[in-house]
Protein backbone atom coordinates (compact mmCIF):
# COMPACT_ATOMS: atom_id res chain seq x y z
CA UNK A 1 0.00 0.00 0.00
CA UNK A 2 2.81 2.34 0.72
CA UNK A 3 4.48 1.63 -2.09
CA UNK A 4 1.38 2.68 -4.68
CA UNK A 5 0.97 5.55 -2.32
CA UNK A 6 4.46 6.76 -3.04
CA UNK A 7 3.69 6.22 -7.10
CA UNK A 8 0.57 8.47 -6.39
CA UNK A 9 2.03 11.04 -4.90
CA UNK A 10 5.03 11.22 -7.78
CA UNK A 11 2.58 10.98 -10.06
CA UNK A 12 0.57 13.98 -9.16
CA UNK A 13 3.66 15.70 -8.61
CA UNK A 14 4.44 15.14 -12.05
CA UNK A 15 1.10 16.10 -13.02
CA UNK A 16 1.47 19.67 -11.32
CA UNK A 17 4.63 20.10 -13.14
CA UNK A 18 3.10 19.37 -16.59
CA UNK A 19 0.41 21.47 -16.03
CA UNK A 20 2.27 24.25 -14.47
CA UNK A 21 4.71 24.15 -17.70
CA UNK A 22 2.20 23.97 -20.37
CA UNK A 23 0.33 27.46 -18.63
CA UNK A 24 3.88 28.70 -18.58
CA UNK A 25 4.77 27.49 -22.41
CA UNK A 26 3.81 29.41 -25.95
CA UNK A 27 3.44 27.92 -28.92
CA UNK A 28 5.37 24.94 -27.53
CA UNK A 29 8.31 27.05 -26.54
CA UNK A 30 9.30 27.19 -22.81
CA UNK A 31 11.67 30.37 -22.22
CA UNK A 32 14.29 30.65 -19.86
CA UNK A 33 12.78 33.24 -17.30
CA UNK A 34 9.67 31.15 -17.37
CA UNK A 35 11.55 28.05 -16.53
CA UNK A 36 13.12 29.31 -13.47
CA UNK A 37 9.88 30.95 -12.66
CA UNK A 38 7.92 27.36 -12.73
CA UNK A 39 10.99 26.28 -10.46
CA UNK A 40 10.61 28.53 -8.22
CA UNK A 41 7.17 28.25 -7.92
CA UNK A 42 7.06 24.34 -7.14
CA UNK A 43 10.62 24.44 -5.54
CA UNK A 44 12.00 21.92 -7.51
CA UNK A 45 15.42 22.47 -9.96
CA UNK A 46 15.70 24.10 -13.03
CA UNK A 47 17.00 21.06 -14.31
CA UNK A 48 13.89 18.69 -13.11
CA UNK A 49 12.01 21.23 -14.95
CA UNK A 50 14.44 20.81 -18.47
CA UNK A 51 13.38 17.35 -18.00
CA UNK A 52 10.59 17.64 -17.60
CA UNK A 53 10.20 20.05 -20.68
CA UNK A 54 11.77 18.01 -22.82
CA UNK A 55 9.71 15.07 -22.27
CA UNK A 56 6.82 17.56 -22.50
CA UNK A 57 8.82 18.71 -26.45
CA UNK A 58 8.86 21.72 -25.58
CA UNK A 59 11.43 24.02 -26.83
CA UNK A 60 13.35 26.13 -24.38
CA UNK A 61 14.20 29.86 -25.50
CA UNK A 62 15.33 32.98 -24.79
CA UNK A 63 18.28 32.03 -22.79
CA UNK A 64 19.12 34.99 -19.82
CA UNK A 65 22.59 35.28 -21.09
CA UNK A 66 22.04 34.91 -24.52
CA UNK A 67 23.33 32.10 -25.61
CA UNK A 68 20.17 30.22 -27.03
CA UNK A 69 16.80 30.76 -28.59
CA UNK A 70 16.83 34.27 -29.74
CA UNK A 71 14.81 34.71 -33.16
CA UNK A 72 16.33 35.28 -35.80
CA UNK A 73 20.25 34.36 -34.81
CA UNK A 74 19.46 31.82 -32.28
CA UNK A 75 22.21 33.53 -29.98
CA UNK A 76 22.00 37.08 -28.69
CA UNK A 77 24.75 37.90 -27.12
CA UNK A 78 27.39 39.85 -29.00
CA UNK A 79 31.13 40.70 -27.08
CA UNK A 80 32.20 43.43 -25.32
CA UNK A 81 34.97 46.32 -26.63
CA UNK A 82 36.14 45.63 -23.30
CA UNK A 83 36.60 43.43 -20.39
CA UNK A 84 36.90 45.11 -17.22
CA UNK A 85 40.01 43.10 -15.07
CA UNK A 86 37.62 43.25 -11.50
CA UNK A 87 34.67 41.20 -14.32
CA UNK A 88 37.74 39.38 -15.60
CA UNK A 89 39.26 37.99 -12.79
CA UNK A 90 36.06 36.88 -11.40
CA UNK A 91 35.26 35.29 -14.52
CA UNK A 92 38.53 33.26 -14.70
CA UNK A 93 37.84 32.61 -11.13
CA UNK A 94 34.81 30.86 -11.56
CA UNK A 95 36.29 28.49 -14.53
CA UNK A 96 35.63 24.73 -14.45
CA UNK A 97 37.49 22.84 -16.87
CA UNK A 98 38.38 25.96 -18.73
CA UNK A 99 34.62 26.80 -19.15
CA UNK A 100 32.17 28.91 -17.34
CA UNK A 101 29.27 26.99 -15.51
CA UNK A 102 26.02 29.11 -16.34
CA UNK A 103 25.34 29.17 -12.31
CA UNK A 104 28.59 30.98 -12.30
CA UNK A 105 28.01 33.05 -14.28
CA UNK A 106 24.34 34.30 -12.91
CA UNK A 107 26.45 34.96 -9.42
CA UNK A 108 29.04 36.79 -11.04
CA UNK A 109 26.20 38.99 -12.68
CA UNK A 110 24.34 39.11 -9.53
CA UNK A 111 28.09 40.16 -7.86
CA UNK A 112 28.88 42.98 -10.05
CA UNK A 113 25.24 44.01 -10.23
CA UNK A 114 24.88 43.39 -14.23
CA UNK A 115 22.82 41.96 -16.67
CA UNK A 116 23.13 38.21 -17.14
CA UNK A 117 23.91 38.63 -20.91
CA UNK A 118 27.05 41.04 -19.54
CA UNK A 119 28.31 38.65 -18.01
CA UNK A 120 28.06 36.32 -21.21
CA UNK A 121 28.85 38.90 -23.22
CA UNK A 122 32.19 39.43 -21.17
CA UNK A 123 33.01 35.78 -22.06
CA UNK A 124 32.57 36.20 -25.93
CA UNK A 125 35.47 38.44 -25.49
CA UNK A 126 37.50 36.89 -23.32
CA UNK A 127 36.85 33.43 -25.50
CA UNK A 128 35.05 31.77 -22.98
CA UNK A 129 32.20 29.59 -23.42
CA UNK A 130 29.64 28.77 -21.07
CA UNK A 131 28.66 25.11 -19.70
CA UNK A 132 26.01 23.53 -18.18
CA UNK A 133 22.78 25.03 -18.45
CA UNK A 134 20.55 25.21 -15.67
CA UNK A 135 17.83 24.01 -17.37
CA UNK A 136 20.06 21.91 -19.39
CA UNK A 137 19.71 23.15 -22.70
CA UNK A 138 23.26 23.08 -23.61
């Protein structure tokens, strides 16, 4: 009895997911914002809710540091002239495996008091990329 109790209770949990993301979804698209939003919301990870999307087939856009699902380019985010060294340091700091996790890079934005797509955009020029998605879109 427990056990089918336990398979109840994950599947309405999965059920409040679904439904949360498909109010939260356009046109079968699932942005970024929205993502963390639905996360948020139900306290679960943005990944969980990547899975969860893309078992749903829904199409995650308009990445917060530009990176992904920007019409018409795809990608957004263009570099900067310049790299400040305080942005650059903290950048390099933050390197795994000679790439910038995109958690990183939200708390380096959230640091400095910039836009996410700054702190991408501070990458681009400093040949950088950025790794592991959050919701795990790339």
């Amino acid at each position: 009895m427990t056990e089918k109790m336990g398979s109840d209770s994950v599947g309405a949990e999965a059920e409040t997911i679904h439904r949360a993301l498909k109010n939260a979804a356009s046109d079968g698209c699932l942005s970024c914002p929205a993502a963390f939003e639905v996360a948020e919301s139900l306290n679960i990870s943005p990944a969980a809710i990547g899975g969860y999307a893309d078992k749903m087939g829904l199409h995650l856009t308009g990445c917060q540091l530009g990176l992904f699902g920007h019409e018409p380019h795809k990608k957004r985010v263009k570099p900067l002239d310049s790299v400040d060294s305080p942005l650059a340091a903290a950048i390099r700091e933050g390197l795994d495996n000679n790439r910038l996790p995109c958690k990183t890079a939200w708390e380096i934005a959230d640091r400095f008091n910039l836009p996410r797509i700054t702190v991408s955009a501070a990458c681009e020029t400093l040949g950088i990329k950025i790794k592991n998605c959050q919701i795990g879109a790339f």
